[in-house]
PDB file of N, CA and C in Angstrom:
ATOM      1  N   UNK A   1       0.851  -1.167   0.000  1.00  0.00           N
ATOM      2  CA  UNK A   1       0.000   0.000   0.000  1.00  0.00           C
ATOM      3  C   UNK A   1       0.900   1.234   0.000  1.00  0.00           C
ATOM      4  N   UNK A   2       0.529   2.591  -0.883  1.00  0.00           N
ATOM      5  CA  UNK A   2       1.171   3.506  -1.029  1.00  0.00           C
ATOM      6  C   UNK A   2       0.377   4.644  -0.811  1.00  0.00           C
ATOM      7  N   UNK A   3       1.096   5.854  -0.477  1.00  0.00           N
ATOM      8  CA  UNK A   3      -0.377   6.919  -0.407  1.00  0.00           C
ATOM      9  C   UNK A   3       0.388   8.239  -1.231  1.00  0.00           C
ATOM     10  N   UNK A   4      -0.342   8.590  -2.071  1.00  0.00           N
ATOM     11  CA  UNK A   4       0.085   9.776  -2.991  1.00  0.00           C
ATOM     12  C   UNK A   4       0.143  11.246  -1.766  1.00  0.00           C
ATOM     13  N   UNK A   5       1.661  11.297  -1.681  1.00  0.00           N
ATOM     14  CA  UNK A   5       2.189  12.615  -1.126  1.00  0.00           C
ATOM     15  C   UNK A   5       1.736  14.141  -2.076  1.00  0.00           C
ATOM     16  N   UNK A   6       1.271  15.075  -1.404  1.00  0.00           N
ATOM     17  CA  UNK A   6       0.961  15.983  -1.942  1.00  0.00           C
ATOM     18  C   UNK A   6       0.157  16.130  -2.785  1.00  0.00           C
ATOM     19  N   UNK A   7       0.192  16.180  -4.197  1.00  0.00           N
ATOM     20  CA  UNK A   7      -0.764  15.980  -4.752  1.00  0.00           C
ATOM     21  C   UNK A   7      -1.551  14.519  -5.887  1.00  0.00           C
ATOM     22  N   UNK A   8      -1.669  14.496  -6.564  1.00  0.00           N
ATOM     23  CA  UNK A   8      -2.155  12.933  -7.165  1.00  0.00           C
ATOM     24  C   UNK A   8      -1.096  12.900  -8.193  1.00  0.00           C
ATOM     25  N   UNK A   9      -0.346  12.252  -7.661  1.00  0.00           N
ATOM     26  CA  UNK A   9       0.908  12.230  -8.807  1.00  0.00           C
ATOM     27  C   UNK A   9       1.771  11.197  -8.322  1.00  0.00           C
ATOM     28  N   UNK A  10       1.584   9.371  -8.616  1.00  0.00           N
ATOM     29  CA  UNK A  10       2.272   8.527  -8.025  1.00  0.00           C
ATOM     30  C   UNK A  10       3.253   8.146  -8.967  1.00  0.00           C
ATOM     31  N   UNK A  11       4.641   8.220  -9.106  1.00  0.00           N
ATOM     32  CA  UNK A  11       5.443   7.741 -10.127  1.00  0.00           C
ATOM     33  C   UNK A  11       6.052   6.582  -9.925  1.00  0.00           C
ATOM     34  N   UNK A  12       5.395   5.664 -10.944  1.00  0.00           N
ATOM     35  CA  UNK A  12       5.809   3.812 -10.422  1.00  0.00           C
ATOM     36  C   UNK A  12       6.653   3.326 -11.725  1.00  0.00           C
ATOM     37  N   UNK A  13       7.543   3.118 -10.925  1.00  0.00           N
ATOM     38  CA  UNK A  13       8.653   2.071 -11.687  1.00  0.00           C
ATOM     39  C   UNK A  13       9.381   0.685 -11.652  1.00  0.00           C
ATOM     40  N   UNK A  14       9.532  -0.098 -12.402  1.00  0.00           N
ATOM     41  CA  UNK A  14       9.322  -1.704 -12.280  1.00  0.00           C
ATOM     42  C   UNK A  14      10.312  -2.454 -13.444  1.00  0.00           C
ATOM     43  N   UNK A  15      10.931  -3.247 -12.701  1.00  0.00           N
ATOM     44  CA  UNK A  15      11.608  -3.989 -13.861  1.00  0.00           C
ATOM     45  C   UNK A  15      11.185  -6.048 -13.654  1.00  0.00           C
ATOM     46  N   UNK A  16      12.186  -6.537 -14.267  1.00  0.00           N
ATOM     47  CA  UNK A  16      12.070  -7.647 -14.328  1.00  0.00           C
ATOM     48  C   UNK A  16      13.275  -8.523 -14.754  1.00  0.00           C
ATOM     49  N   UNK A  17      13.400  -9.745 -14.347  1.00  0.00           N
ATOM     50  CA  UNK A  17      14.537 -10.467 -14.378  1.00  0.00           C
ATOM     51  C   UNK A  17      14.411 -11.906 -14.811  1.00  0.00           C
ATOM     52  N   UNK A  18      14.480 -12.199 -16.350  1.00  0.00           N
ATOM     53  CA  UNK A  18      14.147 -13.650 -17.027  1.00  0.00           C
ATOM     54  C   UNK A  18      15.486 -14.470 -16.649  1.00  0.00           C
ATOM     55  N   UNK A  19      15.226 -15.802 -16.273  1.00  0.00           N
ATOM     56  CA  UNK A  19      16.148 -16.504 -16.089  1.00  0.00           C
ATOM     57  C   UNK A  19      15.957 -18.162 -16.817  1.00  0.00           C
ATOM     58  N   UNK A  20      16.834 -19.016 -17.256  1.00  0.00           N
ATOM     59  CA  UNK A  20      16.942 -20.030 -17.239  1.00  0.00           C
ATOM     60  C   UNK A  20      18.279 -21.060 -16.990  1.00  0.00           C
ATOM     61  N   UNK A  21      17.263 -22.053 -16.228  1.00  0.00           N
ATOM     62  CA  UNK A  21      18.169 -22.740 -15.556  1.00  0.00           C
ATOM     63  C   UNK A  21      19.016 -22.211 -14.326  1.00  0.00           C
ATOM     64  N   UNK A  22      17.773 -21.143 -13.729  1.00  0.00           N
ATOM     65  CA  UNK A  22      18.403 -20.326 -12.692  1.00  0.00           C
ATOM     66  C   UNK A  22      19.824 -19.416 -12.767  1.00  0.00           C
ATOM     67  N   UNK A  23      19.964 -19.121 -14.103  1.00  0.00           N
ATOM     68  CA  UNK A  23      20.945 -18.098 -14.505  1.00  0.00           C
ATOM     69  C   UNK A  23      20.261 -16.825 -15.103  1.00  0.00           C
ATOM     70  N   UNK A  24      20.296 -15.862 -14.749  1.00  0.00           N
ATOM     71  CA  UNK A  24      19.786 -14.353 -15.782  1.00  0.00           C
ATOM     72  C   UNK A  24      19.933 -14.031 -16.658  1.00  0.00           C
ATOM     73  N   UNK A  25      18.695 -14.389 -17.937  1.00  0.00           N
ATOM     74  CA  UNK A  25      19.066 -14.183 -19.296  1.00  0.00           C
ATOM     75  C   UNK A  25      19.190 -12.720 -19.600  1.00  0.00           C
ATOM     76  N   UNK A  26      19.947 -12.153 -20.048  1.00  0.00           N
ATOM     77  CA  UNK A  26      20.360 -10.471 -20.087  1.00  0.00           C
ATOM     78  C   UNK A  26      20.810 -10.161 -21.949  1.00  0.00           C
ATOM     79  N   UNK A  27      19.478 -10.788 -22.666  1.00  0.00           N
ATOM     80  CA  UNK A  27      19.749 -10.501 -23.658  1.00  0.00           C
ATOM     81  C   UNK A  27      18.463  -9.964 -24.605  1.00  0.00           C
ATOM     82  N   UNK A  28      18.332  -9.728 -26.040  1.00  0.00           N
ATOM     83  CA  UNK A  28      17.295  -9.037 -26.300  1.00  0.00           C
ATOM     84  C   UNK A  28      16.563 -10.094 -27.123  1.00  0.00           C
ATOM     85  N   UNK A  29      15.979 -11.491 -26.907  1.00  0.00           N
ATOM     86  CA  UNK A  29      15.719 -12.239 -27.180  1.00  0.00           C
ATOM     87  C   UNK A  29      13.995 -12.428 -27.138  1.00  0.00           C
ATOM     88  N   UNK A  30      13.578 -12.372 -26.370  1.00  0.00           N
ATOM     89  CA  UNK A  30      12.180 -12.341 -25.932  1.00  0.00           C
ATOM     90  C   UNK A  30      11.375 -11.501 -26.247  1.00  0.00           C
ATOM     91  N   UNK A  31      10.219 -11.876 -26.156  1.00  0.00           N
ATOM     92  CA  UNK A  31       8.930 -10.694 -26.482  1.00  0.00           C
ATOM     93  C   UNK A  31       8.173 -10.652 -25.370  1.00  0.00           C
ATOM     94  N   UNK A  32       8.958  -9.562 -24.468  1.00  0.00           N
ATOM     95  CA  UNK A  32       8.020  -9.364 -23.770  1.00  0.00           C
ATOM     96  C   UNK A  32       6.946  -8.278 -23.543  1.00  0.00           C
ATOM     97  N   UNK A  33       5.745  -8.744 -22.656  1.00  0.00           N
ATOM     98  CA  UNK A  33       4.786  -7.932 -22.725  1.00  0.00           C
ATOM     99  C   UNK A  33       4.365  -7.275 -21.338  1.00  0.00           C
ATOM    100  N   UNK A  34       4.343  -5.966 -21.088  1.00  0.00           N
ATOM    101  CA  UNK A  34       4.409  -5.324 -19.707  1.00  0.00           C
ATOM    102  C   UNK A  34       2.874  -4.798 -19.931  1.00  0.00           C
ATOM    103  N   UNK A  35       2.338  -4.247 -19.013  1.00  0.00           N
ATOM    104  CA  UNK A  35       0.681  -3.658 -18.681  1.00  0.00           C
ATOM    105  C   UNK A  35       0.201  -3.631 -17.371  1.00  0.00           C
ATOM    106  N   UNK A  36       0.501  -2.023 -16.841  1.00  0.00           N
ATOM    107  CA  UNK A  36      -0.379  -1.549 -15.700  1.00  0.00           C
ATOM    108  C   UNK A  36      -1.816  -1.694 -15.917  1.00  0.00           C
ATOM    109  N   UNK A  37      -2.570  -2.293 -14.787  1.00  0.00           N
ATOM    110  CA  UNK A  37      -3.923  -2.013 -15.009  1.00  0.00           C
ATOM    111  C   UNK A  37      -4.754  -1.299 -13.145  1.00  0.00           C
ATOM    112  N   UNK A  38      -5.611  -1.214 -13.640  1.00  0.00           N
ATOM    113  CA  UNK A  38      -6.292  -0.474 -12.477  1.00  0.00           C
ATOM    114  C   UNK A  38      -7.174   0.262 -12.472  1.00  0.00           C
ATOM    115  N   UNK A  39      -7.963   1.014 -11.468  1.00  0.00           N
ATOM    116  CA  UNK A  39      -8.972   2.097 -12.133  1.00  0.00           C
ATOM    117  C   UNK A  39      -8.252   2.708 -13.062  1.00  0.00           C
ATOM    118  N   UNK A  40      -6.842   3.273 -13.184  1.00  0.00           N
ATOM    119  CA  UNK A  40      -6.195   4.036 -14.477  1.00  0.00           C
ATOM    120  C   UNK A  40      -5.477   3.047 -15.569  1.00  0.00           C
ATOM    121  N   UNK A  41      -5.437   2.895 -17.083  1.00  0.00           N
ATOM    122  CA  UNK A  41      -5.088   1.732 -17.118  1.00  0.00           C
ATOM    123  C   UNK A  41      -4.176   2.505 -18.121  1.00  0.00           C
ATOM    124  N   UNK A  42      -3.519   1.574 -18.135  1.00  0.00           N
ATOM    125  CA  UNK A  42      -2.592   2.367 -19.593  1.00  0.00           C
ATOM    126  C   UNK A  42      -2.168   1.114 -20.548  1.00  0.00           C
ATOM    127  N   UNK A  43      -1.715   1.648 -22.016  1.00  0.00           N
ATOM    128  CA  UNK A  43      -1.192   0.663 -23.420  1.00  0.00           C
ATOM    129  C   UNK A  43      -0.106  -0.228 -22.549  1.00  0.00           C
ATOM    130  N   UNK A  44      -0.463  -1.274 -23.383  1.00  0.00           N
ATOM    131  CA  UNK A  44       1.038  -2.358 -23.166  1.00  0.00           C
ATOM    132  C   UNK A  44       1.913  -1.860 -23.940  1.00  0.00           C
ATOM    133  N   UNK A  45       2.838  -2.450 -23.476  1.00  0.00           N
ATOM    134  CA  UNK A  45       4.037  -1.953 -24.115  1.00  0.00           C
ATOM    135  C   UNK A  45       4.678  -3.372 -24.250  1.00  0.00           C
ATOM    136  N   UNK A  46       5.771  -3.386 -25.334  1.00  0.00           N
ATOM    137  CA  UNK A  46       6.619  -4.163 -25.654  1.00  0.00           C
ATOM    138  C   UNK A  46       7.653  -3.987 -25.957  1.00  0.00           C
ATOM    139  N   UNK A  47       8.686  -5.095 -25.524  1.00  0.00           N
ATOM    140  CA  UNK A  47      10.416  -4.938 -25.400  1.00  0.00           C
ATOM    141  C   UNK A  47      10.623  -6.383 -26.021  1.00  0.00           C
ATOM    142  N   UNK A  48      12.054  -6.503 -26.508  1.00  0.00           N
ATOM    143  CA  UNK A  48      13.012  -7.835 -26.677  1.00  0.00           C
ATOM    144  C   UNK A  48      13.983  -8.332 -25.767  1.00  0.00           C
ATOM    145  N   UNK A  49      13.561  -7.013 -24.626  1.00  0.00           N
ATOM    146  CA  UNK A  49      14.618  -7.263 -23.603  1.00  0.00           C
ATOM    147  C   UNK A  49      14.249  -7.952 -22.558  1.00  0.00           C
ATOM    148  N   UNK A  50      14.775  -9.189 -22.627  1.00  0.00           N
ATOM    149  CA  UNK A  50      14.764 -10.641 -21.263  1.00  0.00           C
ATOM    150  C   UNK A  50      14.489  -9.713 -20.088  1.00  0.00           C
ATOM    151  N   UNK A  51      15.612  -8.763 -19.894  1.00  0.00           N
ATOM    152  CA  UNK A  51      15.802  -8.375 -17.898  1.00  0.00           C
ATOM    153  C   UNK A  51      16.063  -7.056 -18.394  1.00  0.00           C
ATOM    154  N   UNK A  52      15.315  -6.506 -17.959  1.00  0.00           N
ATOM    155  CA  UNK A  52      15.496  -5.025 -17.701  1.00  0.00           C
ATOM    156  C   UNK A  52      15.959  -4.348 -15.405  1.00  0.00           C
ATOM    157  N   UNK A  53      16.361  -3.204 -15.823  1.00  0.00           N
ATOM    158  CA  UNK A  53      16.075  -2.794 -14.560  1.00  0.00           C
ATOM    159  C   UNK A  53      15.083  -2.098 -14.345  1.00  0.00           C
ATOM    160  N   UNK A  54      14.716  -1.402 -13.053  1.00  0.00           N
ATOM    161  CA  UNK A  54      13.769  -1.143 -12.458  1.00  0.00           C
ATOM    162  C   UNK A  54      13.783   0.617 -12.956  1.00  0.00           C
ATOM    163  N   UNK A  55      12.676   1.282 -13.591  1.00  0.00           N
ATOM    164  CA  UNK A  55      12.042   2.280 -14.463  1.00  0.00           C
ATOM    165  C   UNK A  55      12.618   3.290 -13.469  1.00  0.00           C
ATOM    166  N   UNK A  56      13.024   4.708 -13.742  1.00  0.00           N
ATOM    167  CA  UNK A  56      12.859   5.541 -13.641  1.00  0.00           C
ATOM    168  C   UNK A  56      11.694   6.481 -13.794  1.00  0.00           C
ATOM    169  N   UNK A  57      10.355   6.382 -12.615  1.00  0.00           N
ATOM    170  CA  UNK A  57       8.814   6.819 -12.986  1.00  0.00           C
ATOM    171  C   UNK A  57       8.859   7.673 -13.486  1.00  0.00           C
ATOM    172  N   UNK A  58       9.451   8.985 -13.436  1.00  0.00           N
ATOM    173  CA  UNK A  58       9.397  10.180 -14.438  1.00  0.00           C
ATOM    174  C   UNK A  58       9.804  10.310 -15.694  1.00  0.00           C
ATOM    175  N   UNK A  59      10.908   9.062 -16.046  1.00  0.00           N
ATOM    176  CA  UNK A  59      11.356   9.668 -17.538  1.00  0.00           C
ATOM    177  C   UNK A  59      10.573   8.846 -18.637  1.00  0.00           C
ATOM    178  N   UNK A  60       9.210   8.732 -18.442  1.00  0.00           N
ATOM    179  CA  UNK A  60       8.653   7.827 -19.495  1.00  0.00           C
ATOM    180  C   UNK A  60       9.394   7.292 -20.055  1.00  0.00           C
ATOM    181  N   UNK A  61      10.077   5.673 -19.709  1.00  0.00           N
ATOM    182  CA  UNK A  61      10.642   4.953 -19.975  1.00  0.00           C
ATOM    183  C   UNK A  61       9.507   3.334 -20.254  1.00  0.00           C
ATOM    184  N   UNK A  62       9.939   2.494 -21.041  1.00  0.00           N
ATOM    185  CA  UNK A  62       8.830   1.509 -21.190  1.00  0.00           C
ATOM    186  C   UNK A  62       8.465   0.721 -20.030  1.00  0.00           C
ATOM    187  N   UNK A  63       9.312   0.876 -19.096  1.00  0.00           N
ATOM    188  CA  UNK A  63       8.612   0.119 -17.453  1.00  0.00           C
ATOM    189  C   UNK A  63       8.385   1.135 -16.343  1.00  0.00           C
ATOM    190  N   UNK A  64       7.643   2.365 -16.904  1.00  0.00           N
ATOM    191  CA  UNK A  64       7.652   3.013 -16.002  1.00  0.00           C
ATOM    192  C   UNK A  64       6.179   3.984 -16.244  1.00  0.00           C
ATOM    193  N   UNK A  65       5.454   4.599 -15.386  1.00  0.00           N
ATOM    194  CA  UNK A  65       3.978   5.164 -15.623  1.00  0.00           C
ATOM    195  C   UNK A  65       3.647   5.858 -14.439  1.00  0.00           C
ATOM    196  N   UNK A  66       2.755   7.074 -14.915  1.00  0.00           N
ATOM    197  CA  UNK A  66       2.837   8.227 -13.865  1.00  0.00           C
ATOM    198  C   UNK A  66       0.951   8.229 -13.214  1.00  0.00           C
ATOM    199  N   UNK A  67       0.628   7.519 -12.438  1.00  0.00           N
ATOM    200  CA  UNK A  67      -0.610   7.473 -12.001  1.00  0.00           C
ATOM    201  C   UNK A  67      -1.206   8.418 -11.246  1.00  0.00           C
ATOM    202  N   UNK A  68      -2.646   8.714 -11.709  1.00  0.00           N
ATOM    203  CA  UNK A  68      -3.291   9.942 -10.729  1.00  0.00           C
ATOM    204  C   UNK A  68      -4.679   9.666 -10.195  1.00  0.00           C
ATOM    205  N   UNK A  69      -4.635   8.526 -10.169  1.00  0.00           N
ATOM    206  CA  UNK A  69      -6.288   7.902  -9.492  1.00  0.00           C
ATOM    207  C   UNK A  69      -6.053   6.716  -8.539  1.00  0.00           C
ATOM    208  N   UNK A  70      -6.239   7.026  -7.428  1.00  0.00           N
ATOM    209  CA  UNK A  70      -5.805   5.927  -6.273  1.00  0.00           C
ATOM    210  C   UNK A  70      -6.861   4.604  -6.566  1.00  0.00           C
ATOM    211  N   UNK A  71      -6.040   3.756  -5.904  1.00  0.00           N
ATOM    212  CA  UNK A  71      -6.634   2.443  -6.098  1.00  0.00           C
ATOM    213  C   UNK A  71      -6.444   1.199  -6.150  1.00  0.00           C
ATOM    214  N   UNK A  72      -6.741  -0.095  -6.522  1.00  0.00           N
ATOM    215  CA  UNK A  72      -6.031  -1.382  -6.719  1.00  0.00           C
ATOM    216  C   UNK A  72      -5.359  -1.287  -8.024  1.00  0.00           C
ATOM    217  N   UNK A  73      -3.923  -1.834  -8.037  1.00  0.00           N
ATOM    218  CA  UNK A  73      -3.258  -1.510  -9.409  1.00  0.00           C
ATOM    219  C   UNK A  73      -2.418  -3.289  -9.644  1.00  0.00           C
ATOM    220  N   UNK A  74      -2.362  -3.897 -10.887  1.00  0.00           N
ATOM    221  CA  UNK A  74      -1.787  -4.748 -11.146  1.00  0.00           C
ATOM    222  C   UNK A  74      -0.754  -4.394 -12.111  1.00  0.00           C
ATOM    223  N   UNK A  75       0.655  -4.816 -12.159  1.00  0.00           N
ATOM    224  CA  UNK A  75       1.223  -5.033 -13.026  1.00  0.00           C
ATOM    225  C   UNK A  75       1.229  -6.105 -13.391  1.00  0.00           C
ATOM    226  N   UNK A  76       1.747  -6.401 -14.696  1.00  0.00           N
ATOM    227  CA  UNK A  76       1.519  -8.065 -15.492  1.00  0.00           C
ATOM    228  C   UNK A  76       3.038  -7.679 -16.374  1.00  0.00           C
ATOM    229  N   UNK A  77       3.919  -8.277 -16.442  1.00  0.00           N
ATOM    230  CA  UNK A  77       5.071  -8.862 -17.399  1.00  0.00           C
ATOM    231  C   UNK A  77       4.998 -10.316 -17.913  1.00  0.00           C
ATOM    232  N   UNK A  78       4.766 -10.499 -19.310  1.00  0.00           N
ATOM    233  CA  UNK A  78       4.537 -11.783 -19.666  1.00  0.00           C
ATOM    234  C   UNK A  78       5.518 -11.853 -21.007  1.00  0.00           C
ATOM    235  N   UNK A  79       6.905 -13.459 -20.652  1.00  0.00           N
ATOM    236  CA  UNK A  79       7.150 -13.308 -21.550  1.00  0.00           C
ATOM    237  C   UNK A  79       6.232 -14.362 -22.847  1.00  0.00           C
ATOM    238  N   UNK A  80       6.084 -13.685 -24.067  1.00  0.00           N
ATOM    239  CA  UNK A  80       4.771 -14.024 -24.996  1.00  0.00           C
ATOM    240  C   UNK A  80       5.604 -15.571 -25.385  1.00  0.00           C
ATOM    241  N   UNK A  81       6.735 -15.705 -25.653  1.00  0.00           N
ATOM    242  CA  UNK A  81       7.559 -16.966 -26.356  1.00  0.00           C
ATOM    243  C   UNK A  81       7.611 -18.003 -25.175  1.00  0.00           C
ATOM    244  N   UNK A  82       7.602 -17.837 -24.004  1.00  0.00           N
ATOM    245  CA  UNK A  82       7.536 -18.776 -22.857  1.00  0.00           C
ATOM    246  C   UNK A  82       6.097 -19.044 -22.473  1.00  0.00           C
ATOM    247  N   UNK A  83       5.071 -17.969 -22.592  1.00  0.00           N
ATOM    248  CA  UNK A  83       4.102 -18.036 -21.801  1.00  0.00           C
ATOM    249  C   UNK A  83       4.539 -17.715 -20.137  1.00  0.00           C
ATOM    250  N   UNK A  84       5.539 -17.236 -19.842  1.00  0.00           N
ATOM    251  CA  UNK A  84       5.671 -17.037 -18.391  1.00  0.00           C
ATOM    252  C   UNK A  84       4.987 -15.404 -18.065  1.00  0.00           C
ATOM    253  N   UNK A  85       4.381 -15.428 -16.777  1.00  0.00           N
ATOM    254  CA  UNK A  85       4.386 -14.222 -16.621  1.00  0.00           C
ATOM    255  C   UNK A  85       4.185 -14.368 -15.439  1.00  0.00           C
ATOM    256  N   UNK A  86       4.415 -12.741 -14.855  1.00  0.00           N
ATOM    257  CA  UNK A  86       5.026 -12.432 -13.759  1.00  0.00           C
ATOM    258  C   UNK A  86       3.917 -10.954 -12.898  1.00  0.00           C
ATOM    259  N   UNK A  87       3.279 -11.294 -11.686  1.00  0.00           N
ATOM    260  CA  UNK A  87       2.804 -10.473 -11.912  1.00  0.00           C
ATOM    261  C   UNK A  87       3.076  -9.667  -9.962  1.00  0.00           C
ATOM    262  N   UNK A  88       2.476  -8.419  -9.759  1.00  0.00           N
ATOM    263  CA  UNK A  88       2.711  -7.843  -8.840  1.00  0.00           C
ATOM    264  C   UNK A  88       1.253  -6.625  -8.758  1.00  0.00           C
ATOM    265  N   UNK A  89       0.804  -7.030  -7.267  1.00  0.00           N
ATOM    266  CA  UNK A  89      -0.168  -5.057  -7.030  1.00  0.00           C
ATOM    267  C   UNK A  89       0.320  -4.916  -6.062  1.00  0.00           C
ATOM    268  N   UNK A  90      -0.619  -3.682  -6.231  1.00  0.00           N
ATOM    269  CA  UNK A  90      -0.050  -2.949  -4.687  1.00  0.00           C
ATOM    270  C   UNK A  90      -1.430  -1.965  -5.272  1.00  0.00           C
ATOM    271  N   UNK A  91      -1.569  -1.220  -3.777  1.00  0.00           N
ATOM    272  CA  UNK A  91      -2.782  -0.405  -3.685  1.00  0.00           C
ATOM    273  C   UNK A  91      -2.225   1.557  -3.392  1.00  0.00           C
ATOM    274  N   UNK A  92      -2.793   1.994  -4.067  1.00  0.00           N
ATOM    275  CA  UNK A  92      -2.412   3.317  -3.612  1.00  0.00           C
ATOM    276  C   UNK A  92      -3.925   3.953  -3.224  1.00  0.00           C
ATOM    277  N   UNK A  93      -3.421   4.882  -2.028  1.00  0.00           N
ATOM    278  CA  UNK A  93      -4.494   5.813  -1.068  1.00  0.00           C
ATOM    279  C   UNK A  93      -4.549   7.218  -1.314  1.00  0.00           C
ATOM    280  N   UNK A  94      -5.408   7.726  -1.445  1.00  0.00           N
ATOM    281  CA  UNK A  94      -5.121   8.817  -1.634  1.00  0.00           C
ATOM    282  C   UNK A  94      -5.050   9.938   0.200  1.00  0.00           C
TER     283      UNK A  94
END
């Protein structure tokens, strides 16, 4: 749970880490598919990149999104060639 300081302006950033055989694939191989959802929802986006790091919320970067409506929020990372996906919420308060 998070609570938007000041005014409605939560900046969330998120990465992800593909592995096989319990080693970190760190290459641009995959299709993966990222998508905030929630009362605010925003476009998927897509990368080739296995493992990314974790978004910088302000610089509109592809794992990263600037929310202004509190609420239940899911992220979803799915890679499309594995069928794996990966998912995470969290709730923001206003």
């Amino acid at each position: 749970m998070f609570a938007f300081e000041g005014n409605l302006d939560f900046g969330l950033g998120y990465g992800w880490t593909a592995t096989a055989g319990g080693v970190e694939v760190d290459t641009e191989t995959c299709q993966i598919k990222m998508q905030v959802t929630g009362p605010e929802s925003f476009p998927a986006q897509r990368t080739a990149e296995c493992s990314k790091s974790v978004g910088s919320p302000f610089n509109g970067g592809i794992n990263s999104e600037r929310i202004k409506i509190p609420g239940d929020y899911t992220i979803s990372v799915t890679d499309e060639i594995t069928g794996t996906t990966g998912t995470a919420t969290f709730i923001l308060v206003s």
